[in-house]
Protein backbone atom coordinates (compact mmCIF):
# COMPACT_ATOMS: atom_id res chain seq x y z
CA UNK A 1 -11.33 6.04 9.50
CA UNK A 2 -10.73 4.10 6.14
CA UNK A 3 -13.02 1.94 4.85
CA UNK A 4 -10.67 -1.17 3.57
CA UNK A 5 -13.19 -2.27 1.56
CA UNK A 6 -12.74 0.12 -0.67
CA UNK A 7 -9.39 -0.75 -1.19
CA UNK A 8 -9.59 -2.75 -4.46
CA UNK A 9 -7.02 -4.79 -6.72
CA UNK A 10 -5.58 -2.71 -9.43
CA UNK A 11 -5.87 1.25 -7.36
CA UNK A 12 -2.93 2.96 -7.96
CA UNK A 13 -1.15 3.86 -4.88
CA UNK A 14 0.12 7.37 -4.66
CA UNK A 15 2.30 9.47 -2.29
CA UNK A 16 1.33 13.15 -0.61
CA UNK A 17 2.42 14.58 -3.39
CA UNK A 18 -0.16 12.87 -5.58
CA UNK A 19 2.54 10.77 -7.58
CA UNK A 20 2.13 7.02 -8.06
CA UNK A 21 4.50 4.63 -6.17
CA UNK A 22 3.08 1.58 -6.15
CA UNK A 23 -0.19 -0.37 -7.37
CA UNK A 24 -2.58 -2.05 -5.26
CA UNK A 25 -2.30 -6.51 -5.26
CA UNK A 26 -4.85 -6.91 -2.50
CA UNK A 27 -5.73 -6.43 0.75
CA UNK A 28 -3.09 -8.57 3.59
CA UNK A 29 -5.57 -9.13 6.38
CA UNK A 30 -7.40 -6.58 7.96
CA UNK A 31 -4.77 -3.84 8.54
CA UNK A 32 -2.41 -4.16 5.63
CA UNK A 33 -2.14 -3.54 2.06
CA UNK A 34 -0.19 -6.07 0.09
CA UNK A 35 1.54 -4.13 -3.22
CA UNK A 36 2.03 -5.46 -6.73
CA UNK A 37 5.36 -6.44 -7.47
CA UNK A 38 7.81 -3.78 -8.17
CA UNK A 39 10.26 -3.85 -11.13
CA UNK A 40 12.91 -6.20 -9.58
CA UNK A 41 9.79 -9.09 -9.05
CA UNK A 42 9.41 -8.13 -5.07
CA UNK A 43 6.09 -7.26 -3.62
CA UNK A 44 5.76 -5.21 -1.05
CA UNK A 45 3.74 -4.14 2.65
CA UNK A 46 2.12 -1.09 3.80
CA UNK A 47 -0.08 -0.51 7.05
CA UNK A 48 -3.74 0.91 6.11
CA UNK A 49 -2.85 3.32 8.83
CA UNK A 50 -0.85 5.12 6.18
CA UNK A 51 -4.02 5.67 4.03
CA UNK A 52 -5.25 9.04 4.11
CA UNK A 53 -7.77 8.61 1.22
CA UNK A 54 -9.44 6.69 -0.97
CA UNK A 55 -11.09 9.23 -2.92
CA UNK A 56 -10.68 9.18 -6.65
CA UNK A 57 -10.31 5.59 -7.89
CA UNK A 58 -6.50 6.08 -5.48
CA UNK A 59 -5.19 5.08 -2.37
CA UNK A 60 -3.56 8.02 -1.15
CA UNK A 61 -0.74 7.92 1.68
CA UNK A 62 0.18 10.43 4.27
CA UNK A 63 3.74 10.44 3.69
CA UNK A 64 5.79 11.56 0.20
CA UNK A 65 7.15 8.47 -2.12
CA UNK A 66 10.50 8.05 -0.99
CA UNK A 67 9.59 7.70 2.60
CA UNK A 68 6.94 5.67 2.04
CA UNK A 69 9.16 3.01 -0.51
CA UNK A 70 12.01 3.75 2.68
CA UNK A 71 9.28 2.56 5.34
CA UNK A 72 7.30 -0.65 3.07
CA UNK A 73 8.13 -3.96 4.17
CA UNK A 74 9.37 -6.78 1.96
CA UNK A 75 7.71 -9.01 3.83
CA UNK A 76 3.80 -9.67 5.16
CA UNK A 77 3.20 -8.41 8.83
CA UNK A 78 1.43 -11.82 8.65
CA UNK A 79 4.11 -13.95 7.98
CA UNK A 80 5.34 -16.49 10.52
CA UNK A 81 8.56 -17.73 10.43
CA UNK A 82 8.13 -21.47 11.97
């Protein structure tokens, strides 16, 4: 089990393959991580169940790059459309 609260402002994010995808904004609640904005100005979603580590100063996801930047969400898990 993760600890989130590790999960710190600023951690590079980085695929199964140990390259960086994305940088850490903040934590989104309890279960999701809320990403800096990319190069287009859009920030973007992923579930802490991804995390596999935190080890290292990184947040490390099971899954390579591509699939993970396939599978983020655009918008919060939290969000609720009224």
């Amino acid at each position: 089990m993760i600890n989130t609260e590790q999960i710190q402002p600023d951690m590079p994010v980085v695929c199964s393959q140990d390259g960086q995808f994305a940088t850490v904004d903040h934590m989104e609640g309890p279960g999701t991580i809320k990403l800096k904005k990319d190069e287009t100005g859009q920030h973007h979603y992923i579930p802490v169940s991804w995390v596999s580590s935190t080890e290292g100063g990184k947040v490390k996801v099971d899954r390579p790059g591509d699939k993970a930047m396939a599978e983020w969400s655009s918008v919060s898990p939290n969000y609720i459309d009224e």
